[in-house]
Protein backbone atom coordinates (compact mmCIF):
# COMPACT_ATOMS: atom_id res chain seq x y z
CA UNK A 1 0.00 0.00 0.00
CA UNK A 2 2.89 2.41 0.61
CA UNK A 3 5.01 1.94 -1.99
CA UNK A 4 1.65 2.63 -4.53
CA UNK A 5 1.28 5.72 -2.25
CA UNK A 6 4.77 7.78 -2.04
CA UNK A 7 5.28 8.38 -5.72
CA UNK A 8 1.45 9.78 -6.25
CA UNK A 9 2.54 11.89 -3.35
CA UNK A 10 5.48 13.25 -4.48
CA UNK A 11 3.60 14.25 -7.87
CA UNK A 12 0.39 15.18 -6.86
CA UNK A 13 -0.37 19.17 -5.85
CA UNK A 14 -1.02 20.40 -2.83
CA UNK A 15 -4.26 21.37 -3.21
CA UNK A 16 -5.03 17.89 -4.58
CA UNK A 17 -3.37 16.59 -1.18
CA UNK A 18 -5.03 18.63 1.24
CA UNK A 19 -8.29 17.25 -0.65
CA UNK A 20 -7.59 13.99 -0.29
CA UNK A 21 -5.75 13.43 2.69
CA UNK A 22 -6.47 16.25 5.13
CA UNK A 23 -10.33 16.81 4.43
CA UNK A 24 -10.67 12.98 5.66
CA UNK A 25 -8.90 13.10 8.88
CA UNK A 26 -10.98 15.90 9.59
CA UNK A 27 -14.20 14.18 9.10
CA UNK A 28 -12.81 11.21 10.63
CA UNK A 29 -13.21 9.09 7.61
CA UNK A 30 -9.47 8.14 6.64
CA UNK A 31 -8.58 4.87 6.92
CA UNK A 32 -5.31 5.58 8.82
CA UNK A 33 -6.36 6.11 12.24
CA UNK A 34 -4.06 7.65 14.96
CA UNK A 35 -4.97 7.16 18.57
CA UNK A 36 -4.54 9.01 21.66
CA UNK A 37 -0.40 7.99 23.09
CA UNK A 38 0.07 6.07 19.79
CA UNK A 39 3.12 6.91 17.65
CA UNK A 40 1.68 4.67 14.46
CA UNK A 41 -1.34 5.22 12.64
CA UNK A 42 -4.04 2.05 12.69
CA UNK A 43 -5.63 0.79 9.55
CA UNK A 44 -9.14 0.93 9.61
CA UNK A 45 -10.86 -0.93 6.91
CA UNK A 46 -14.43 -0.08 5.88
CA UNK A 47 -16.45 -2.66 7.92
CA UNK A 48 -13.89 -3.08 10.71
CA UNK A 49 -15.10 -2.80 14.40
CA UNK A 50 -12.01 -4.61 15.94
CA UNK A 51 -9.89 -2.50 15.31
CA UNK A 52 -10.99 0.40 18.06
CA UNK A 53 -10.62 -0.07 21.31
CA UNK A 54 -13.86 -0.66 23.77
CA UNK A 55 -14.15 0.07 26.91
CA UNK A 56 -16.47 -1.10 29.53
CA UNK A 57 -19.59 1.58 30.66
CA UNK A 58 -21.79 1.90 33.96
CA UNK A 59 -25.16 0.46 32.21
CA UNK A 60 -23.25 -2.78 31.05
CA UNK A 61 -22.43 -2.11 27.01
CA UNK A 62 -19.12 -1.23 26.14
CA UNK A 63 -18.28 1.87 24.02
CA UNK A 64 -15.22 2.50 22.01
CA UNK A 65 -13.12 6.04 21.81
CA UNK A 66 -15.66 7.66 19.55
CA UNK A 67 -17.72 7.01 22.39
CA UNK A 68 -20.28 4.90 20.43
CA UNK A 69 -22.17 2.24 21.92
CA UNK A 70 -21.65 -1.58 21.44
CA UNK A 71 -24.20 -4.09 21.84
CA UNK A 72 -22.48 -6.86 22.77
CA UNK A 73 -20.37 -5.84 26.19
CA UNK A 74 -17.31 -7.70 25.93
CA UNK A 75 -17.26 -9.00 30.09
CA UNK A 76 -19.68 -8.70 33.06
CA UNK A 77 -19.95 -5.82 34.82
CA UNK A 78 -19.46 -7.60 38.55
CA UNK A 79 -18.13 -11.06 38.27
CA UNK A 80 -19.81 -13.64 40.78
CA UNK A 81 -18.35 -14.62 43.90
CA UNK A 82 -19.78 -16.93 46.99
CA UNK A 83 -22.88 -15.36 48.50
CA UNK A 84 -23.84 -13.48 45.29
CA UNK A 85 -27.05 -14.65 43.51
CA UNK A 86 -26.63 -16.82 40.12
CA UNK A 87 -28.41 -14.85 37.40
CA UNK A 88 -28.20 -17.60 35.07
CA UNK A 89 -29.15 -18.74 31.37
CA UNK A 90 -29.19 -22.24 30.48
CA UNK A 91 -27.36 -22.47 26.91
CA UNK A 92 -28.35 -25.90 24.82
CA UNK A 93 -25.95 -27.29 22.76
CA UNK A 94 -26.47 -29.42 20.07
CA UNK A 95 -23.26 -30.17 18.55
CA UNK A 96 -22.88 -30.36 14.98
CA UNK A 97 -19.60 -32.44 14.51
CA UNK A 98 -19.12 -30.87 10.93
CA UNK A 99 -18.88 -27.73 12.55
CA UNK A 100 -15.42 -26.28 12.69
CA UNK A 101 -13.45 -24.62 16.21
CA UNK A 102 -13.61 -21.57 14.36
CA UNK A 103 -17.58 -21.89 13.96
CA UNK A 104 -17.40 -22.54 17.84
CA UNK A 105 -15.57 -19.76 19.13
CA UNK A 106 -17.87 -17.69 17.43
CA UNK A 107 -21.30 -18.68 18.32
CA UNK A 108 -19.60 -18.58 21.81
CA UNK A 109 -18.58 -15.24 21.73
CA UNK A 110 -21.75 -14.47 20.20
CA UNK A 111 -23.46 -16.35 23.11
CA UNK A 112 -21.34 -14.68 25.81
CA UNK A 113 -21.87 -10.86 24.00
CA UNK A 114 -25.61 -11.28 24.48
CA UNK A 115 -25.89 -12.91 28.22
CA UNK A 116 -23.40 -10.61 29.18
CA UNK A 117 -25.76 -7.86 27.54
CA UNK A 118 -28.62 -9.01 29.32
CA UNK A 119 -26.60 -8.56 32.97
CA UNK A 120 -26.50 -12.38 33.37
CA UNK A 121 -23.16 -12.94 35.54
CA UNK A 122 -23.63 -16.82 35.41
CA UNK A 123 -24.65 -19.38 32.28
CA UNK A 124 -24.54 -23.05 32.38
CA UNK A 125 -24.05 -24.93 29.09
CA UNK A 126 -26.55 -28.03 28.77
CA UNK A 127 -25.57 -30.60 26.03
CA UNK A 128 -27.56 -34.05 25.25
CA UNK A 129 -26.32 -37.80 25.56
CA UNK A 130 -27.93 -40.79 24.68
CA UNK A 131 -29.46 -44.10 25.93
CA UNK A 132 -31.55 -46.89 24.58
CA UNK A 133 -35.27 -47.57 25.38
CA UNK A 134 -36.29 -47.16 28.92
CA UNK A 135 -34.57 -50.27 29.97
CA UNK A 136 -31.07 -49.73 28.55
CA UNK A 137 -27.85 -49.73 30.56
CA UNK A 138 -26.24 -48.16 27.42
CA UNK A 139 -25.16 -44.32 27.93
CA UNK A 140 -23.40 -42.82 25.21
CA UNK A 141 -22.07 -39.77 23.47
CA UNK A 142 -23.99 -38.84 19.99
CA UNK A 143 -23.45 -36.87 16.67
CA UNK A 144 -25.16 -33.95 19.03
CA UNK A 145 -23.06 -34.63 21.73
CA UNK A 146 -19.93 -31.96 22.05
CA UNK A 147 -17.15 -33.71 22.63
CA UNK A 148 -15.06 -32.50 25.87
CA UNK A 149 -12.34 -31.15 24.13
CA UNK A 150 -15.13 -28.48 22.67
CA UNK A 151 -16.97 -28.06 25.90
CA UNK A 152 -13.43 -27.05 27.10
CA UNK A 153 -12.80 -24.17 24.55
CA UNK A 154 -16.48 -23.20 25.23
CA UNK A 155 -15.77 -22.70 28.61
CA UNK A 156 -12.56 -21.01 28.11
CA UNK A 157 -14.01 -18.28 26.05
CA UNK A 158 -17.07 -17.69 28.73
CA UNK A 159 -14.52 -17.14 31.06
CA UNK A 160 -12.95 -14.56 29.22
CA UNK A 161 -16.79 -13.04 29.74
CA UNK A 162 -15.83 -12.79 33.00
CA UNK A 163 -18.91 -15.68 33.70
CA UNK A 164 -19.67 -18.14 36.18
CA UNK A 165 -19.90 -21.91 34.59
CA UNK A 166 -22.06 -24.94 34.91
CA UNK A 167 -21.53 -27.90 33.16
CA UNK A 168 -24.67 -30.16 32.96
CA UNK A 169 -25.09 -33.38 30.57
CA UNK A 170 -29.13 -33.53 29.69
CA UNK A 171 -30.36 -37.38 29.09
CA UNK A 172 -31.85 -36.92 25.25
CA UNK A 173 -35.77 -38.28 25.54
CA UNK A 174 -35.68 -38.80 22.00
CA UNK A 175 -34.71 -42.94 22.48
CA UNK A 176 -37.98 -43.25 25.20
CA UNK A 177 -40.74 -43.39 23.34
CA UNK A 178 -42.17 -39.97 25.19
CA UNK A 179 -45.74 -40.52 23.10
CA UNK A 180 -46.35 -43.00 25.84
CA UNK A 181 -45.21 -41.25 28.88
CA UNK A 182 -41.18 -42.11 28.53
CA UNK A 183 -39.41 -39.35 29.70
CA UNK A 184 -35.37 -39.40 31.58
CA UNK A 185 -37.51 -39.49 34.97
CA UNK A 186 -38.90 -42.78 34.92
CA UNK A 187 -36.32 -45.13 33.15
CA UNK A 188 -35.76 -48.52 34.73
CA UNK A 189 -32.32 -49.96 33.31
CA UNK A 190 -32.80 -53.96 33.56
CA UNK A 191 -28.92 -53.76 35.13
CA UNK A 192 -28.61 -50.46 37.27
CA UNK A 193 -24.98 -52.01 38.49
CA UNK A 194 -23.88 -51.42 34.43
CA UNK A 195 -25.91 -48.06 34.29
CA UNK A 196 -24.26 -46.95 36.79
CA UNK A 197 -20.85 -48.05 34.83
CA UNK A 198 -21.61 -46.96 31.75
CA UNK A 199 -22.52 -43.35 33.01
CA UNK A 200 -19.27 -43.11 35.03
CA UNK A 201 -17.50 -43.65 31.79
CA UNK A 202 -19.56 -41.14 29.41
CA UNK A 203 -19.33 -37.99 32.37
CA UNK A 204 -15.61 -38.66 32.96
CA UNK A 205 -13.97 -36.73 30.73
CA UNK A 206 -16.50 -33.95 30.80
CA UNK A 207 -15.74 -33.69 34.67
CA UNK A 208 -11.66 -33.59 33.54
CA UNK A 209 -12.57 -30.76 30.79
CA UNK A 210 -14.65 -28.64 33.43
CA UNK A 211 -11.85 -29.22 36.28
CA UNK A 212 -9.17 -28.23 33.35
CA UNK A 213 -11.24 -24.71 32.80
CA UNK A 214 -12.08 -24.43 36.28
CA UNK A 215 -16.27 -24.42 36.30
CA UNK A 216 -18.39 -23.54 39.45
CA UNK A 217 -20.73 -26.53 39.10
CA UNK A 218 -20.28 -29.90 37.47
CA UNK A 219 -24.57 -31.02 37.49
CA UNK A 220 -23.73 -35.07 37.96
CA UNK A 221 -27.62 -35.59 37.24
CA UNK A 222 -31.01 -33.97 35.83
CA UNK A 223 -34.47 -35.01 36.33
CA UNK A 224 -33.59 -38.74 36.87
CA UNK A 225 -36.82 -39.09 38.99
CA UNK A 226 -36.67 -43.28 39.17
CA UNK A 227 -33.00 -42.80 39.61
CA UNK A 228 -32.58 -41.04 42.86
CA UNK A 229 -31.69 -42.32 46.20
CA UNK A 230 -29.58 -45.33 44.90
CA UNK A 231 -26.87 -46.26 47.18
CA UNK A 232 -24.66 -46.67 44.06
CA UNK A 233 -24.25 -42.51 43.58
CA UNK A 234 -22.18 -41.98 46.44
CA UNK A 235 -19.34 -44.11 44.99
CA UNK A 236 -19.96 -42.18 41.38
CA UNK A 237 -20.14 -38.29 43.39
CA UNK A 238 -17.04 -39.76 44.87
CA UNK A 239 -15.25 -39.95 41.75
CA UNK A 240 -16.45 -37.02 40.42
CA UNK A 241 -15.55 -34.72 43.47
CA UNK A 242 -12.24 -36.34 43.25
CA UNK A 243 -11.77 -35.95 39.84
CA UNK A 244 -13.14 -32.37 39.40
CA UNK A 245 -12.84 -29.38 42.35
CA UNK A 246 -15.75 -26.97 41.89
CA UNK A 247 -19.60 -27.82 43.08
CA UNK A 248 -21.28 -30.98 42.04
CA UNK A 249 -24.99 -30.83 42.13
CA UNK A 250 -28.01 -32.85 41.22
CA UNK A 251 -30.99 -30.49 39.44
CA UNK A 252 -33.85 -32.16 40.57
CA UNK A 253 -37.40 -32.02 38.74
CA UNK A 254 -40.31 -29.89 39.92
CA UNK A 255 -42.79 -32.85 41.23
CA UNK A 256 -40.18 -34.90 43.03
CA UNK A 257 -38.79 -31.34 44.56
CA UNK A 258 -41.97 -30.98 46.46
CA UNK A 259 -42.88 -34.33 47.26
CA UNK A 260 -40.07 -35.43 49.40
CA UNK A 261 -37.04 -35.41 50.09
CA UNK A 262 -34.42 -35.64 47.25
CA UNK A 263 -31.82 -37.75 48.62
CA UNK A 264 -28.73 -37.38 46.25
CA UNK A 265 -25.52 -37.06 47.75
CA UNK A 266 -24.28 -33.79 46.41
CA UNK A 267 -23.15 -30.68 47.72
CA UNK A 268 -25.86 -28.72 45.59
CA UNK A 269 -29.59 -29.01 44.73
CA UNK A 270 -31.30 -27.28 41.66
CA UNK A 271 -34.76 -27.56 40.90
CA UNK A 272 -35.93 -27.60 37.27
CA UNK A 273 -39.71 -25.27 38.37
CA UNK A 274 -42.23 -25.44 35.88
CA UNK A 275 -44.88 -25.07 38.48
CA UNK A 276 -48.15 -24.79 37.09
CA UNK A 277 -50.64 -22.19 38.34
CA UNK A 278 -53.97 -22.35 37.29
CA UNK A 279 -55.01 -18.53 36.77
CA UNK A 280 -55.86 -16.92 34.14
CA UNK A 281 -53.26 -14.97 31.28
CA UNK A 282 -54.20 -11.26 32.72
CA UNK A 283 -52.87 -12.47 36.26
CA UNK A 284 -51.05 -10.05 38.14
CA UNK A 285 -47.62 -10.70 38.89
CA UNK A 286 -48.80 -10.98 42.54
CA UNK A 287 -50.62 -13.37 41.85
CA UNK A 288 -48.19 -15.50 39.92
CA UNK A 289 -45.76 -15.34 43.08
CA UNK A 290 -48.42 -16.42 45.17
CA UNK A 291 -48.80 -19.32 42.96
CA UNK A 292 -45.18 -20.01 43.27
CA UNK A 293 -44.67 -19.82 46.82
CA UNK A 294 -47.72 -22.27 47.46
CA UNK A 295 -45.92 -24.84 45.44
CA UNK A 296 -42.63 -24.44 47.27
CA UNK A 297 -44.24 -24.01 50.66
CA UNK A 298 -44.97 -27.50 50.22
CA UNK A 299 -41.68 -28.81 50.56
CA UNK A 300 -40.27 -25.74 53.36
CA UNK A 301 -41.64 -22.37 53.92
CA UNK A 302 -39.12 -19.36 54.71
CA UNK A 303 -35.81 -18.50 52.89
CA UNK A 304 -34.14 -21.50 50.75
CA UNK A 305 -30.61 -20.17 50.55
CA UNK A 306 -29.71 -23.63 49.05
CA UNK A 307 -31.94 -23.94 46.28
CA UNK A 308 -31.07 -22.83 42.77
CA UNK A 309 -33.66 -22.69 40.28
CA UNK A 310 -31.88 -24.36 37.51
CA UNK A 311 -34.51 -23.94 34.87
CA UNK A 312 -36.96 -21.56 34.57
CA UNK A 313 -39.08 -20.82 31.41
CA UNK A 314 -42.71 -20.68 29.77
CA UNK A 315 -43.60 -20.19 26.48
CA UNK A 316 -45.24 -16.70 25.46
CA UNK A 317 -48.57 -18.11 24.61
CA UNK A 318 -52.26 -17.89 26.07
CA UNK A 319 -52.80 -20.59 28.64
CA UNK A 320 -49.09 -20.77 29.08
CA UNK A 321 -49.48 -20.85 32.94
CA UNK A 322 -51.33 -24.05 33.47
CA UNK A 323 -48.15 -25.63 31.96
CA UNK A 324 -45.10 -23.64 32.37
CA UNK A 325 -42.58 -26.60 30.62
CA UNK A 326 -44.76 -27.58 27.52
CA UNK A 327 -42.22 -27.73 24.82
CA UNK A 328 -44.31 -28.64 22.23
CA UNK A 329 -47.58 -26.51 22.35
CA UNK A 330 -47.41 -23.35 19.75
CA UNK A 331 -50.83 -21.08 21.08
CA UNK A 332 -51.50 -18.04 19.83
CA UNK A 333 -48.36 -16.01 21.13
CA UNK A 334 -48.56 -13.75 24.28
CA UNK A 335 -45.40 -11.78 24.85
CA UNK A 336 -46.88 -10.55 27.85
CA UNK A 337 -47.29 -13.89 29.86
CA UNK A 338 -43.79 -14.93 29.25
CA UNK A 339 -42.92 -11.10 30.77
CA UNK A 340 -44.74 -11.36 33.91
CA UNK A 341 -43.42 -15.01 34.40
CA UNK A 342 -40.01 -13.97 34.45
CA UNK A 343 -40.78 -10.69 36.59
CA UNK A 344 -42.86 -13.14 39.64
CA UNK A 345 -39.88 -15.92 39.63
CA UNK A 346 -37.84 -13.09 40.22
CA UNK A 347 -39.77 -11.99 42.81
CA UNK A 348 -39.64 -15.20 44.32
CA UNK A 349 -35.77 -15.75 44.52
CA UNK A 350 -35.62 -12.50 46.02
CA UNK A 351 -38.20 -12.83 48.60
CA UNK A 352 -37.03 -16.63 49.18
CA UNK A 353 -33.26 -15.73 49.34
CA UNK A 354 -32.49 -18.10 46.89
CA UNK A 355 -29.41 -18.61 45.30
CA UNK A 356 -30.08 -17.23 41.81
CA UNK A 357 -31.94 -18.58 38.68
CA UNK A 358 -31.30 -19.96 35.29
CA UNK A 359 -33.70 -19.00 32.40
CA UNK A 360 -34.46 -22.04 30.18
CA UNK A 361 -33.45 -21.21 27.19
CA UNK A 362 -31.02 -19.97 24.45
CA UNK A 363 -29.67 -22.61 21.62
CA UNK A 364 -26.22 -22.43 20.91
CA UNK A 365 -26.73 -22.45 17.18
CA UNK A 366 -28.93 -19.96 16.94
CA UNK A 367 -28.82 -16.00 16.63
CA UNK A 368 -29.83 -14.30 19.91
CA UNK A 369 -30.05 -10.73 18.31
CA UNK A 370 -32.82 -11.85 16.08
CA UNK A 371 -36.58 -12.25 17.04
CA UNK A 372 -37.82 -15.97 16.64
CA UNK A 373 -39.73 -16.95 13.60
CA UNK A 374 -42.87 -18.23 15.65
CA UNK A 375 -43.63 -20.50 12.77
CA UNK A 376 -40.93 -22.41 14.20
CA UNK A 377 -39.31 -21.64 17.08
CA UNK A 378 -40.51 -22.96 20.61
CA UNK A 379 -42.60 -20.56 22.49
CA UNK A 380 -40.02 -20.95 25.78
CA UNK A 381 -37.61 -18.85 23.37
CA UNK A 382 -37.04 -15.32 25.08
CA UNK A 383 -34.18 -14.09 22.93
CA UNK A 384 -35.72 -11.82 20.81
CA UNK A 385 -38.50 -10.60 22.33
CA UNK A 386 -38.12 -6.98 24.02
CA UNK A 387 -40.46 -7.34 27.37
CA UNK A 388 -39.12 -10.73 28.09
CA UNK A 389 -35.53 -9.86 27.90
CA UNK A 390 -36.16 -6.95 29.63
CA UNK A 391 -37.99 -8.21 32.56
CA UNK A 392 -34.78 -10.53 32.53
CA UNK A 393 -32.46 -7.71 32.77
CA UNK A 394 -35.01 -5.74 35.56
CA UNK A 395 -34.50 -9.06 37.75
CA UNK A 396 -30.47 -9.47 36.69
CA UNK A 397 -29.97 -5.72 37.87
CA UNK A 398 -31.99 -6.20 40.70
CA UNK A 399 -30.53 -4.97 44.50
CA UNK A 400 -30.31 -8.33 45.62
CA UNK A 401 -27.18 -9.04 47.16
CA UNK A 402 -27.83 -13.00 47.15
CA UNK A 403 -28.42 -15.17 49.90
CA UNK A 404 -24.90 -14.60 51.38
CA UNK A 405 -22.47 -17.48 52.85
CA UNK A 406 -23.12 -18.08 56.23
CA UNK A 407 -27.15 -18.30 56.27
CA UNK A 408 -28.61 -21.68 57.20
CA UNK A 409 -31.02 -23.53 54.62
């Protein structure tokens, strides 16, 4: 580029030069840049935006030196520590084993920009494995399954975000025949000594890659109803709390949460709460967190420091609130049910002194910028739609301080 520059220079007139040269640094247009303690110029192509520095701002986007606004801040304004709440997303990840690392990195930074934007400190990234019919001792990685090495890089980059992690392997239904009522809670493998086996071998290496990139929470189990209480998952927490150093949990579902006592032996309980509450869609808020705290005042009443909600979602549909967690129904679309959802569950982790909250969901592979074609897309979606994401970002800016460190359960 230089050498096709000096010798027009030396020829050229000096009106012609001040045109071209000096009329564009003054309407900051030129494509050689010079910033502020900077001896070089910086090439800035037409289309660039990584080539300014950014800077973080008070309300959580970043700006650069021209002082414009970013969308996607680059790290979290307050990183989590102990005591603070969890204001969470759960991310699903499909893997796609044609996909490259490059393709990776990118949705993940793409991921990261818009949790980060939405004043999420905390995301934990859910990826299926596989089994056989309800009986099967089988457990097994699939195309969809992201291997650990990727799962590592993923976390890496979240990091960078400044986020908290949770790693948490999700049982795939697909395999158990859910028309008839299969579903991960109520399998029966025909030799639980083998399941037990098998599954030790498949969450292995993801405990290594989370312990390698240093996660908060390693979730050992989800939903697996018919599963708890079997004497054989203190020798497999063993393992894993030997083999990896942060939190292992066990995110329990919503009926066996209130019904008795979940006896896993892990240092951490989530609850997966798709409570329904019968009401109709113009319920207040108020209402909604009465709804709520009826449900959990069946198990305890009073502040439950310990709990986590570890999903939380409902689609933005009429009738939504008689069944928070139906994937599969597409109503005619309510934004505003989904809105006041959020804003009540909210409510209650603040008024229970919970430890935080994980909206169900985002999808790795997707675009979180761009409003969801409702043709398609599952109801439970909140990227995308304004009053949802910002009740999200009411409740993630919230003044509560979390339910502290030394407060008893």
């Amino acid at each position: 580029m230089k050498r096709a520059r000096l010798p027009l220079l030396a020829v050229l007139p000096v009106s012609v030069i001040s045109f071209v040269l000096v009329v564009p640094f003054v309407a900051g247009d030129h494509p050689l840049r010079w910033e502020s303690g900077s001896m070089l110029p910086t090439l800035v192509l037409k289309g660039d935006k990584t080539t300014t520095p950014k800077t973080p701002s008070a309300d959580g986007t970043t700006k650069d030196s021209s002082g414009t606004a970013d969308a996607s801040p680059a790290k979290v304004a307050e990183e989590w520590k102990k005591g603070m709440p969890q204001w969470g997303v759960q991310l699903y990840w499909e893997d796609n084993p044609k996909h490259t690392l490059k393709y990776i990195e990118q949705q993940a930074r793409t991921q990261a920009d818009y949790v980060v934007g939405l004043h999420a400190n905390s995301i934990s990234v859910s990826f299926p494995f596989y089994t056989g019919t309800r009986t099967s001792t089988e457990i097994s990685r699939g195309d969809k399954t992201p291997t650990p090495e990727r799962v590592a890089r993923v976390l890496e980059i979240f990091h960078e975000a400044g986020l908290r992690t949770t790693v948490r392997p999700l049982m795939d239904e697909k395999s158990l025949d859910t028309a008839n009522g299969g579903w991960r809670g109520n399998i029966k493998p025909s030799d639980r000594a083998a399941w037990f086996a098998s599954y030790k071998a498949f969450m292995t290496p993801y405990l290594k890659a989370a312990h390698s990139e240093q996660a908060a929470t390693f979730v050992i189990g989800t939903e697996l109803n018919s599963m708890e209480g079997d004497p054989r998952w203190e020798a497999l927490v063993d393992g894993a709390e030997k083999t990896f150093d942060g939190e292992v949990a066990y995110d329990a579902n919503w009926d066996n949460y209130v019904e008795g006592p979940i006896t896993m032996p892990v240092s951490h309980l989530g609850v997966d709460a798709y409570f329904p509450v019968k009401v109709a869609d113009t319920a207040s808020v108020s209402t909604l967190v009465a709804g709520w705290n009826d449900w959990l005042d069946k198990k305890a009443t009073g502040p439950l420091p310990k709990i986590t909600i570890s999903e939380a979602g409902i689609g933005a549909m009429n009738g939504a609130y008689h069944s928070p967690g139906n994937f599969y129904a597409k109503r005619a679309v309510n934004l505003q049910v989904q809105a006041n959802w959020y804003t009540a569950v909210c409510k209650v982790v603040q008024e229970r002194k919970m430890s935080g909250v994980y909206w169900w969901s985002i999808y790795f592979d997707t675009d979180p910028n761009v409003k969801p074609d409702d043709k398609i897309a599952s109801r439970l979606d909140f990227a995308g739609r304004p009053a949802s994401e910002k009740a999200i970002k009411s409740c993630f800016t919230s003044a509560y301080a979390g339910p502290g460190t030394t407060t008893a359960s």
